[in-house]
C-alpha atoms as a PDB file:
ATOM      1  CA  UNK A   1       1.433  21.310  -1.922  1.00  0.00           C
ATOM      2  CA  UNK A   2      -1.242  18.868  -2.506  1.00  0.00           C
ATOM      3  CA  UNK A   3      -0.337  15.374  -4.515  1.00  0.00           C
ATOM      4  CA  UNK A   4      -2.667  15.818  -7.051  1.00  0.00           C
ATOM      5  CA  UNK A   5      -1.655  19.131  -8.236  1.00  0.00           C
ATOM      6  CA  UNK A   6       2.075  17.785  -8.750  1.00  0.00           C
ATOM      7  CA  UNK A   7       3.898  16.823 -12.226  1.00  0.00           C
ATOM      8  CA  UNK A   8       5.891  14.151 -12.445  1.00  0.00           C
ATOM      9  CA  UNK A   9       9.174  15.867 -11.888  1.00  0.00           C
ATOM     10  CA  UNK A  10       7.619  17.183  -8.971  1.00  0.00           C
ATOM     11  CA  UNK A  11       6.295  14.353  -7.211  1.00  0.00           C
ATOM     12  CA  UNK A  12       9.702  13.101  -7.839  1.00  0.00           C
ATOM     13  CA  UNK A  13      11.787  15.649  -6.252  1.00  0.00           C
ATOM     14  CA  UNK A  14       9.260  15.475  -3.175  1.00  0.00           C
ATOM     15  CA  UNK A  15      10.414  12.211  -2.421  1.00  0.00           C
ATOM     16  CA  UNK A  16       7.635   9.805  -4.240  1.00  0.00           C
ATOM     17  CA  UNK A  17      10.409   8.131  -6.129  1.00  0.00           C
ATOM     18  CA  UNK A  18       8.354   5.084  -6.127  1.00  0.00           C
ATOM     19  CA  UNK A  19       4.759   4.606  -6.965  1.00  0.00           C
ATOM     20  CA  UNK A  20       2.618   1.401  -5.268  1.00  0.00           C
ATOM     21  CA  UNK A  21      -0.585   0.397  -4.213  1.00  0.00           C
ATOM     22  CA  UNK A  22      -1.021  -0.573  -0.752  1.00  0.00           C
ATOM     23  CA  UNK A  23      -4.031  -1.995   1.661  1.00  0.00           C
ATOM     24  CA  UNK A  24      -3.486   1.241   3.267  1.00  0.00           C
ATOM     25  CA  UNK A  25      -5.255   3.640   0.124  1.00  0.00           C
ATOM     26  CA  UNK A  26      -8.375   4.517   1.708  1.00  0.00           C
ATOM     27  CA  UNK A  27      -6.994   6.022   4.783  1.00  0.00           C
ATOM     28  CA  UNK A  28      -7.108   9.038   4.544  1.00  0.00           C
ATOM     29  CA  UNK A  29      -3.812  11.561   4.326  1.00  0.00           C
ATOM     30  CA  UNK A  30      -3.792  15.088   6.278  1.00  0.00           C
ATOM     31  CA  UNK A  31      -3.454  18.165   3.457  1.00  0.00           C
ATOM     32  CA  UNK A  32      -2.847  21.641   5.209  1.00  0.00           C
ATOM     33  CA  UNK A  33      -5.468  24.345   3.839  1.00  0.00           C
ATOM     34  CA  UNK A  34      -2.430  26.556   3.609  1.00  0.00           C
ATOM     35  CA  UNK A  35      -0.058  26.212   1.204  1.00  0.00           C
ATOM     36  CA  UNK A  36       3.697  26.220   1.867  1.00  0.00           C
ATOM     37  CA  UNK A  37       5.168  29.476   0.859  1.00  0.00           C
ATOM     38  CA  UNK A  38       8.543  30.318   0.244  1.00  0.00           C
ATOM     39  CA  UNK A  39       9.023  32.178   3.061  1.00  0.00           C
ATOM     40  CA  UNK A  40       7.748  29.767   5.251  1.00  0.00           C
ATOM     41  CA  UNK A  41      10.064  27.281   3.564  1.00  0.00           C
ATOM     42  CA  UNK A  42      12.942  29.241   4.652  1.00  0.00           C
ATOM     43  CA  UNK A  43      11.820  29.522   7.964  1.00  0.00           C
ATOM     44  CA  UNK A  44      10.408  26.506   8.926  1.00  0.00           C
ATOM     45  CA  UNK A  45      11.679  23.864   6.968  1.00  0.00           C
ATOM     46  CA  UNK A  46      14.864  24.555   4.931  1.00  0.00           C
ATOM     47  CA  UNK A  47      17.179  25.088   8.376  1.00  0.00           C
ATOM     48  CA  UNK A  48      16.081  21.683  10.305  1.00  0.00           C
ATOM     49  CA  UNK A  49      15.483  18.469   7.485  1.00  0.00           C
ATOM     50  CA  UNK A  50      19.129  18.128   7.160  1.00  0.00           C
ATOM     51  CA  UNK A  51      20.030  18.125  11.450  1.00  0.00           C
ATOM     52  CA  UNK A  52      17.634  15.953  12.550  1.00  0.00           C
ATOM     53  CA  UNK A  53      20.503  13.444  13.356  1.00  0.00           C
ATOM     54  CA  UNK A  54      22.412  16.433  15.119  1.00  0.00           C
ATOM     55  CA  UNK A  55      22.530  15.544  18.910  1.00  0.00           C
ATOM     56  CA  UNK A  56      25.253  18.575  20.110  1.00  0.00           C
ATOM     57  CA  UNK A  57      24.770  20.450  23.130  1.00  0.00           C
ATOM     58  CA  UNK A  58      24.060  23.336  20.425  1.00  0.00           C
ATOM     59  CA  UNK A  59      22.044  22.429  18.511  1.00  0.00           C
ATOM     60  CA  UNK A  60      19.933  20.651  21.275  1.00  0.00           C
ATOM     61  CA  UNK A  61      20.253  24.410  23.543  1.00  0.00           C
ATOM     62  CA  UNK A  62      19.089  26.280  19.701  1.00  0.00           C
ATOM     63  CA  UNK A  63      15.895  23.868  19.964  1.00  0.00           C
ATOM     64  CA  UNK A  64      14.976  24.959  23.024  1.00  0.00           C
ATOM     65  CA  UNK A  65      15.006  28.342  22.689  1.00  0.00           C
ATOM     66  CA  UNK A  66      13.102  28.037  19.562  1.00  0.00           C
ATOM     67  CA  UNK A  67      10.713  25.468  21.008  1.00  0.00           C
ATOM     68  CA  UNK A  68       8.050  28.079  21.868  1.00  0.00           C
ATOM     69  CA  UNK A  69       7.582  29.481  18.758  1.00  0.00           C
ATOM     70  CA  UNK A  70       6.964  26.763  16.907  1.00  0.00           C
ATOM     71  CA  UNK A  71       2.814  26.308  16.787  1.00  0.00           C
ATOM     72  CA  UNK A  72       0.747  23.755  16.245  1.00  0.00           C
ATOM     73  CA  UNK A  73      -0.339  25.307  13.261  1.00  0.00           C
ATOM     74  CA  UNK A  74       3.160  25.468  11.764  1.00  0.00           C
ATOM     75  CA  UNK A  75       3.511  21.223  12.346  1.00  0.00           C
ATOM     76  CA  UNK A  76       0.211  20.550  10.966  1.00  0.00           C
ATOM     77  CA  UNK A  77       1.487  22.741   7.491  1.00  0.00           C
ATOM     78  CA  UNK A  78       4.376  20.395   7.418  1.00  0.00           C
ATOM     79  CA  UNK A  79       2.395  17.096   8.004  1.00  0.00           C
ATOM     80  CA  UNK A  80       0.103  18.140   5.326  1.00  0.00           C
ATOM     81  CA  UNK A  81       2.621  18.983   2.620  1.00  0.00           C
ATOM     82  CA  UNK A  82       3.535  16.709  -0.004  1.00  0.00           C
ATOM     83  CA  UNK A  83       7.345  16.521   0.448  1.00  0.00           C
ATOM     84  CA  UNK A  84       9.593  14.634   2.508  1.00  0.00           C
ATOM     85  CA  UNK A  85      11.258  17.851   3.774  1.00  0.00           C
ATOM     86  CA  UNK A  86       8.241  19.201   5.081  1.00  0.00           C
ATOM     87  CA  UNK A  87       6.538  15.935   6.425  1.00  0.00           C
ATOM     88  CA  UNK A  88      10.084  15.420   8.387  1.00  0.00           C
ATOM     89  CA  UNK A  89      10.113  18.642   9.925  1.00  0.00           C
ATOM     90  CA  UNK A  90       6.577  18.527  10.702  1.00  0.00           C
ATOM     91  CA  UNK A  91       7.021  15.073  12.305  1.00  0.00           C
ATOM     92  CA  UNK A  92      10.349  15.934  14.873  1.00  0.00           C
ATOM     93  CA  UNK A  93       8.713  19.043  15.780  1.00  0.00           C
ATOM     94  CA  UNK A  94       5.466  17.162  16.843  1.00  0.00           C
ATOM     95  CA  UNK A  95       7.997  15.202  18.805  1.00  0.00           C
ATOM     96  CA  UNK A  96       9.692  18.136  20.340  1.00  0.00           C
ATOM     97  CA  UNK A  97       6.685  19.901  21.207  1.00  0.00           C
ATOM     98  CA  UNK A  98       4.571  16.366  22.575  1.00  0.00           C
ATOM     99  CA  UNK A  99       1.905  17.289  20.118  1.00  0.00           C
ATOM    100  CA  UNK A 100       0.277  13.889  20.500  1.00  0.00           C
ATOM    101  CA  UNK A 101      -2.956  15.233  18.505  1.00  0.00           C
ATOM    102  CA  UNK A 102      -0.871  14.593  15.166  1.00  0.00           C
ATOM    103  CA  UNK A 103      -0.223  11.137  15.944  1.00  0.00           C
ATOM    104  CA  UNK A 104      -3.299   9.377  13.938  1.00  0.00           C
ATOM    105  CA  UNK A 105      -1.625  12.248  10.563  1.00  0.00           C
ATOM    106  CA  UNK A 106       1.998  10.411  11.185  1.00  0.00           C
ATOM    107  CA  UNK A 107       0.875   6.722  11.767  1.00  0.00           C
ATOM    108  CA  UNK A 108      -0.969   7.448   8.632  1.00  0.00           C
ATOM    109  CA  UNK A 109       1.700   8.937   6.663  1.00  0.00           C
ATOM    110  CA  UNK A 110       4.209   6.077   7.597  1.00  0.00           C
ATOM    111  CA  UNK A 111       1.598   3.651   6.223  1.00  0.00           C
ATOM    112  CA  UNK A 112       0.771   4.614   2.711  1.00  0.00           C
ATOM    113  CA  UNK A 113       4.804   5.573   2.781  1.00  0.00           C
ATOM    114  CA  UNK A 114       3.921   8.101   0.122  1.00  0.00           C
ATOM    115  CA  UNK A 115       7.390   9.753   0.139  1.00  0.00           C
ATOM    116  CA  UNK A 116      11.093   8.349   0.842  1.00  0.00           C
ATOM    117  CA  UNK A 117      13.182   9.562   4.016  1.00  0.00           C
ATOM    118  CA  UNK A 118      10.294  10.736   5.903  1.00  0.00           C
ATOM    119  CA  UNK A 119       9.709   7.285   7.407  1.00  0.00           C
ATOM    120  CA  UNK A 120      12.385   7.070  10.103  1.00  0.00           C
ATOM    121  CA  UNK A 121      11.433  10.651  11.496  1.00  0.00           C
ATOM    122  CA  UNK A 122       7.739   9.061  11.969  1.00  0.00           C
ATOM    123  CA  UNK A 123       9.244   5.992  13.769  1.00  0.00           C
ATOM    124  CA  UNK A 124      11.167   8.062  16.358  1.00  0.00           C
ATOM    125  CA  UNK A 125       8.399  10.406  16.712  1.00  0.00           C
ATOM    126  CA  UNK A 126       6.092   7.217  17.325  1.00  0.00           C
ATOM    127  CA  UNK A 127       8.714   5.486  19.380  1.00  0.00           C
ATOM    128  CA  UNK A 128       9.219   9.590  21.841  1.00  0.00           C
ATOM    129  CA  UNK A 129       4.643   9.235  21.767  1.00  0.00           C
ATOM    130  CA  UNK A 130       4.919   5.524  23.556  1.00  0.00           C
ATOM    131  CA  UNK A 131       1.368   5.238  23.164  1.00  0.00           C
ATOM    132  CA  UNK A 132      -0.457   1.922  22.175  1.00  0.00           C
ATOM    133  CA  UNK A 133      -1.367   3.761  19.059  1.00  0.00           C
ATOM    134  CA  UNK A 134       2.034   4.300  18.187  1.00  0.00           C
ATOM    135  CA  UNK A 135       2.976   0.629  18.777  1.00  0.00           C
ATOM    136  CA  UNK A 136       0.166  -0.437  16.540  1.00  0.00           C
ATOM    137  CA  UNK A 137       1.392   2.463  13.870  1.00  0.00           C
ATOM    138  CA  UNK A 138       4.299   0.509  14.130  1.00  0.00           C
ATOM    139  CA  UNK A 139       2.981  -3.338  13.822  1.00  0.00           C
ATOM    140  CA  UNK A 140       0.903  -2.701  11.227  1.00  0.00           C
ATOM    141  CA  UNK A 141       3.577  -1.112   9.170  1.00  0.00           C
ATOM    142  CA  UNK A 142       5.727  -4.543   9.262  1.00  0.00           C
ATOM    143  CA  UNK A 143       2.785  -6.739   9.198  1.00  0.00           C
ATOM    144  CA  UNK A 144       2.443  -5.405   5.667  1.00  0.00           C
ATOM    145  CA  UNK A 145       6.030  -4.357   4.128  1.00  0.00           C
ATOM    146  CA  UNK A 146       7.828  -7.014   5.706  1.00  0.00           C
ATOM    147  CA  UNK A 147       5.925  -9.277   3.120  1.00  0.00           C
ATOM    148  CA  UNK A 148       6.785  -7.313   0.316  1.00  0.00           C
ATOM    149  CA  UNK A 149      10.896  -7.308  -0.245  1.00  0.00           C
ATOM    150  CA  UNK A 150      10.403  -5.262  -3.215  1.00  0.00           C
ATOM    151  CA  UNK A 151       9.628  -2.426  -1.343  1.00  0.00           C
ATOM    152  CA  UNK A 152      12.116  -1.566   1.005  1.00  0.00           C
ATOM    153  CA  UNK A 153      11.540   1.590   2.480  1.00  0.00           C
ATOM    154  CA  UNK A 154      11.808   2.572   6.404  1.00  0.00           C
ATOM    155  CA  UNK A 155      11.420  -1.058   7.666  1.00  0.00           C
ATOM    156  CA  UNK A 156      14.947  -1.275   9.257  1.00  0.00           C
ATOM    157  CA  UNK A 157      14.212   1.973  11.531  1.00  0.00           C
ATOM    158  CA  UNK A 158      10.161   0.916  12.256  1.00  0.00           C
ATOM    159  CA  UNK A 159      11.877  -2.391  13.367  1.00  0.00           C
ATOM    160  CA  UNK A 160      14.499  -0.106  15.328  1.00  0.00           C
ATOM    161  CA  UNK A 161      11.660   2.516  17.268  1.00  0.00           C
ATOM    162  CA  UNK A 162       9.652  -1.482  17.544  1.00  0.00           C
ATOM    163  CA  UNK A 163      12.554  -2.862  19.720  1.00  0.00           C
ATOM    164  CA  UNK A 164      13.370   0.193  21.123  1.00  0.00           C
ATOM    165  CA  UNK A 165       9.494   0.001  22.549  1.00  0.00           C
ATOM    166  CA  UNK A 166       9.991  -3.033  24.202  1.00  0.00           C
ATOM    167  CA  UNK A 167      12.554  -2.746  25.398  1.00  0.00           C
ATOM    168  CA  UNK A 168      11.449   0.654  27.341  1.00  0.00           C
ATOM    169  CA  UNK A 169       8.381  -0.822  28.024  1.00  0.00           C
ATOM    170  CA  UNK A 170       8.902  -4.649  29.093  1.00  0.00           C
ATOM    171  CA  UNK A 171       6.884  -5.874  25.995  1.00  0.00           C
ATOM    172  CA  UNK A 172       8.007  -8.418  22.743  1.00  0.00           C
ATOM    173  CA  UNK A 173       6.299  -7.083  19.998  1.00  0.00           C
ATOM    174  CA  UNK A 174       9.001  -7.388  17.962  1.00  0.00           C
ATOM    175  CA  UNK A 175       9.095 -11.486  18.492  1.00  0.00           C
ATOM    176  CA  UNK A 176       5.609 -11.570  16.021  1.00  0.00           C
ATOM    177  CA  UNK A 177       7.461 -10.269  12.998  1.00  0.00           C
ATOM    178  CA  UNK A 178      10.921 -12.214  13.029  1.00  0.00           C
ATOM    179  CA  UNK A 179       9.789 -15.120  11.046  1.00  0.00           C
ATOM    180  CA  UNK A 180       8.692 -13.041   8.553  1.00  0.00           C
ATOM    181  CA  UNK A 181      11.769 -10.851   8.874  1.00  0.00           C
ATOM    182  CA  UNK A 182      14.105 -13.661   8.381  1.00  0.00           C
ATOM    183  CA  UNK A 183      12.101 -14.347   4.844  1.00  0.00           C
ATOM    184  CA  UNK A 184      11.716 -10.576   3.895  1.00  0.00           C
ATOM    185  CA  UNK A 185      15.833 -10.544   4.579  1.00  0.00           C
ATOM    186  CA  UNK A 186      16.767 -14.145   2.445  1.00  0.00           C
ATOM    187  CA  UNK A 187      14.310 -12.617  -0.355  1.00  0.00           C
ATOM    188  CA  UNK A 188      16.310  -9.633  -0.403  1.00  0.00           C
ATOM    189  CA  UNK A 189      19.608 -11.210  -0.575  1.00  0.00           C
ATOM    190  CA  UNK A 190      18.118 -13.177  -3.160  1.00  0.00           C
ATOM    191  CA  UNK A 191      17.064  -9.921  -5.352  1.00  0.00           C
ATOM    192  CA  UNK A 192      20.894  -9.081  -4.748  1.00  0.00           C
ATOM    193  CA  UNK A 193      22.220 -12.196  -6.054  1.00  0.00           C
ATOM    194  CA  UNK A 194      19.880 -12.244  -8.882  1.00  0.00           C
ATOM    195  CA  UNK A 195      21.173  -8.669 -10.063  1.00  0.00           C
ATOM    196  CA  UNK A 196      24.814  -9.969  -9.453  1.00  0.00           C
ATOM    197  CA  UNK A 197      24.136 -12.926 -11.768  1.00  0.00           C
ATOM    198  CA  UNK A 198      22.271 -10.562 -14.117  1.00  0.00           C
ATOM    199  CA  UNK A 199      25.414  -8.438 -14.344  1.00  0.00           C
ATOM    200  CA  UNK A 200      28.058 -11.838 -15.395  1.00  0.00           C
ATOM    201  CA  UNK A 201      25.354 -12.704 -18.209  1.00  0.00           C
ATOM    202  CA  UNK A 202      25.577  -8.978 -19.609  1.00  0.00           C
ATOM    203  CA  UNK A 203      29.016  -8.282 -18.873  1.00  0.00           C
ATOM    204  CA  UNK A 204      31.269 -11.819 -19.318  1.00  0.00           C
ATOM    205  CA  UNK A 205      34.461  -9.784 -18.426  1.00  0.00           C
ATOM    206  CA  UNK A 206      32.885  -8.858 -14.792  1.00  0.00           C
ATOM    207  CA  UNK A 207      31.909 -12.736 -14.501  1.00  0.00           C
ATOM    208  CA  UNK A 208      34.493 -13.578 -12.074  1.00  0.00           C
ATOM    209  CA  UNK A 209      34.417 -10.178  -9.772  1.00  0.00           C
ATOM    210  CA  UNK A 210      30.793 -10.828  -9.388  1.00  0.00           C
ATOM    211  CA  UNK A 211      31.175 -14.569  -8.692  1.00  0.00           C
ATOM    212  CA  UNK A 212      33.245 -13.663  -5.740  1.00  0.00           C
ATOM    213  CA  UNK A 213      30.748 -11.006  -4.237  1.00  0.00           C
ATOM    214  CA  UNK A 214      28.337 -13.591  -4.343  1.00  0.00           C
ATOM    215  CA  UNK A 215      31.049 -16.042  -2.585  1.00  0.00           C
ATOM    216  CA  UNK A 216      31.945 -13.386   0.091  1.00  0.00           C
ATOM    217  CA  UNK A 217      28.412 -12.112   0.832  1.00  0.00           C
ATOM    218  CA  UNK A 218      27.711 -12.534   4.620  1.00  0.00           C
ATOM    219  CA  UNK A 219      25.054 -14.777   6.252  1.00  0.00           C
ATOM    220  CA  UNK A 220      21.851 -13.412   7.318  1.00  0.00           C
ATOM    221  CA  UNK A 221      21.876 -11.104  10.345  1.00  0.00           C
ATOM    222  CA  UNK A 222      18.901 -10.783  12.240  1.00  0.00           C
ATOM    223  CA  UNK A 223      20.132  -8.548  15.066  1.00  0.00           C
ATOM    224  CA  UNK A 224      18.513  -5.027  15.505  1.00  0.00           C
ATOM    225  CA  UNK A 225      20.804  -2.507  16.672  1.00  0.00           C
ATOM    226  CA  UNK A 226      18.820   0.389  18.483  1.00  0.00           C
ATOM    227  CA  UNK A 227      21.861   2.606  19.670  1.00  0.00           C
ATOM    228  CA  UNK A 228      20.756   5.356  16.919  1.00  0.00           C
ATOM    229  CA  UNK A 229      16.861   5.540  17.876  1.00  0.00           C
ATOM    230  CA  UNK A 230      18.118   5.648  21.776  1.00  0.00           C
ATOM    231  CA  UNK A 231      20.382   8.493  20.860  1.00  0.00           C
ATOM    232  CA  UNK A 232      17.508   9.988  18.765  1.00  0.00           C
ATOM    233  CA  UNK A 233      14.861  10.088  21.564  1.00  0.00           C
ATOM    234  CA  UNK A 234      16.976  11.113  24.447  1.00  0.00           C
ATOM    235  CA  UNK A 235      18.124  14.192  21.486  1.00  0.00           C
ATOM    236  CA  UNK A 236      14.467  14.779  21.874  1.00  0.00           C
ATOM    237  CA  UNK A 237      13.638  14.111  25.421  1.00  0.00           C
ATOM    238  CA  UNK A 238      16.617  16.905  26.386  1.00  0.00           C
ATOM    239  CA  UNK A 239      14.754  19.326  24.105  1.00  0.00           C
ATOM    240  CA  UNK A 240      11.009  18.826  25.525  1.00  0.00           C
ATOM    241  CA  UNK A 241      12.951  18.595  29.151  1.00  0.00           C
ATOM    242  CA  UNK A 242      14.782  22.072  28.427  1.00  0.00           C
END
């Protein structure tokens, strides 16, 4: 479904739970000519958004087998649907299938970050390309919403499929963004302290509980685990191996 032909509720329950303006406006999103029916729904997109994290020796060996079926034309309908469900799917079967054509449609889509959850199925699908486009998909993603704490989307797994890169790859990327990390991560702590204090002022009796979250709130960790975006790719590497 296109954007502009949503209602509120709609764009809602599609995942655009937050509305923003970025430096990224004019580029320009992919729409599929073809609308998603129901039927495709149920096909292609209803039995996969929710496994994406499933790395069994089942659900890897159901993949597989269903691998060849799945066209090029059935990702692109994904990618150009306005839902996180759809844009998702779309996204991990580009990965499974290599289908490195769509990789200008996902580095754009994780940009404007139109619709929540979809943005850490673009970063393993960027990190599985390994391609210098996908590294800059990824840079220029932080470069912008690590300045902006208010919006706090998909910047812990872009920083994830970032190290991840490097590490595959012998390269330190990820060493241009961690001054501005450590800021992006003291504003939010600050945003989290703020709401605490917020709460004592309107609520006297909770004054002392929220005092001592504030006491007991851990320093600032800077350390990037990538054990979930290793386990994701090689998920993904068995399936396009298989």
């Amino acid at each position: 479904m296109k954007k502009e032909n949503l209602s509120d509720i709609q764009m809602h329950s599609a995942g655009a739970t937050v509305r923003h303006k970025s430096p990224f406006e004019e580029l320009t999103s992919y729409v599929s000519e073809t609308g998603i029916t129901q039927n495709f729904r149920e096909q292609w997109v209803i039995p996969f958004y929710f496994e994406f994290n499933n790395h069994s020796d089942e659900w890897i060996q159901k993949m597989i087998n269903l691998k060849p079926t799945i066209t090029e034309k059935i990702i692109l309908q994904n990618l150009g649907d306005f839902d996180w469900r759809t844009r998702s799917t779309g996204s991990y079967f580009a990965a499974i299938k290599e289908v490195r054509n769509t990789e200008d449609i996902i580095g754009t889509n994780l940009l404007k970050s139109e619709v929540c959850f979809a943005g850490a199925r673009y970063a393993i699908t960027l990190a599985v390309f390994n391609s210098k486009k996908s590294t800059d998909y990824l840079n220029r993603y932080l470069e912008y919403y690590l300045t902006k704490p208010e919006l706090y989307f998909d910047q812990q797994y872009v920083l994830e499929a970032l190290k991840y890169l490097d590490e595959i790859n012998d390269t330190d990327h990820l060493n241009n963004h961690l001054d501005v990390l450590k800021l992006f991560l003291e504003a939010r702590q600050g945003q989290t302290i703020n709401t605490l204090e917020n709460i004592k002022k309107m609520m006297p009796e909770k004054g002392d509980e929220m005092e001592q979250e504030i006491q007991n709130m851990k320093p600032i960790d800077m350390t990037i685990v990538t054990t979930g975006i290793y386990k994701a790719v090689e998920t993904i590497n068995r399936i396009i191996e298989g």
